[in-house]
Protein backbone atom coordinates (compact mmCIF):
# COMPACT_ATOMS: atom_id res chain seq x y z
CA UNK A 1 -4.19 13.56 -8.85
CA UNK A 2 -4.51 9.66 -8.84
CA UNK A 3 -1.19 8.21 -7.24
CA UNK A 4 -0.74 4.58 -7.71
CA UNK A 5 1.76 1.79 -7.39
CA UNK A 6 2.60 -1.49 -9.53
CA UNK A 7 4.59 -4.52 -8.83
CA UNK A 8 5.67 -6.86 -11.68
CA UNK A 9 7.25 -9.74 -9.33
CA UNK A 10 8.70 -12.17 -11.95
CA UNK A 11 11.25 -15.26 -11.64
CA UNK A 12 10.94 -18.44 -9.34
CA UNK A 13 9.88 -18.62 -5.76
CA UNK A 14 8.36 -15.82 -3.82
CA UNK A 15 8.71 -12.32 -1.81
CA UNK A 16 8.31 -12.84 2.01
CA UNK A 17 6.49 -9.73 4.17
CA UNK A 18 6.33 -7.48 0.96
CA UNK A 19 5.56 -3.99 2.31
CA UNK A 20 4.80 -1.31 0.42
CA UNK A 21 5.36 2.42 2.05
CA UNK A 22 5.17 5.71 0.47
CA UNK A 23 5.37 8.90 2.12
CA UNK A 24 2.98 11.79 1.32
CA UNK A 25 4.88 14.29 -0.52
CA UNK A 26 5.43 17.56 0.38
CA UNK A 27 3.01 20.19 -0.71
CA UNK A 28 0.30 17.26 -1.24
CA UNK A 29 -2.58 16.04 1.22
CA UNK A 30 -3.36 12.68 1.15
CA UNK A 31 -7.19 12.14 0.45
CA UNK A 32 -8.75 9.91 3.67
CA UNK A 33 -10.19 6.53 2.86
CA UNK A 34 -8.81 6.41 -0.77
CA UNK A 35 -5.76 3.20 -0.02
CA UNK A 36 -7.48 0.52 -2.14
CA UNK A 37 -5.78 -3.13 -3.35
CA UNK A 38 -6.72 -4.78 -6.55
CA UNK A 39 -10.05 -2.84 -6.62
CA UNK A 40 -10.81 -3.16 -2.60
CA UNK A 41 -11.15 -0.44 -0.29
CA UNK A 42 -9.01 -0.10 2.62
CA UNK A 43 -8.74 1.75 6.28
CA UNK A 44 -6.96 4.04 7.10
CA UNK A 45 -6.37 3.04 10.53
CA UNK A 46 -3.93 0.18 11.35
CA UNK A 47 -6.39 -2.43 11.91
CA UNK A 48 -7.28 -6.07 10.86
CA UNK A 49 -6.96 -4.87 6.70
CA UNK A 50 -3.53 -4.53 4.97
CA UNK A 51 -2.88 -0.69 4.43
CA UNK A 52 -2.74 2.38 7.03
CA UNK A 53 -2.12 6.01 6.89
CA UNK A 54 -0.34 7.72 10.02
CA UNK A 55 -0.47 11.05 8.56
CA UNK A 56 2.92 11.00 6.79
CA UNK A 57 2.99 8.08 4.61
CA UNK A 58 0.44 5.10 3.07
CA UNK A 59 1.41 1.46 3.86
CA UNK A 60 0.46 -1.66 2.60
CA UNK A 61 1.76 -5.31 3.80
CA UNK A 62 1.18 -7.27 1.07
CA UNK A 63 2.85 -10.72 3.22
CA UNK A 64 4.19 -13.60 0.80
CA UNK A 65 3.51 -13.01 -2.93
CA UNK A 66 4.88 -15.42 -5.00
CA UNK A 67 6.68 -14.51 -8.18
């Protein structure tokens, strides 16, 4: 199963510290080394990148994105 998550951010101005978390659901295993952002691969591990797993749930901080 390929899980994945869009954002349509539309209007005037702009989101500050956007983060994006999802927790695993139950019953599923997330796949290791599989976060990726507009085509980029990203660690796992909380580190100098955007996205981390800590076993229950994916992040990514996505900072200021403007509409």
């Amino acid at each position: 199963m390929t899980y994945s998550i869009a954002a349509n951010v539309t209007g005037s101005g702009s989101l500050a510290d956007l983060v994006i978390t999802d927790p695993v659901p139950v019953g599923s295993q997330y796949q290791i080394g599989t976060i990726s952002l507009q085509a980029a691969i990203l660690t796992d591990a909380a580190d100098a990148d955007v996205g981390d797993y800590n076993g229950t749930r994916v992040r990514v901080a996505l900072g200021n994105v403007p509409a």
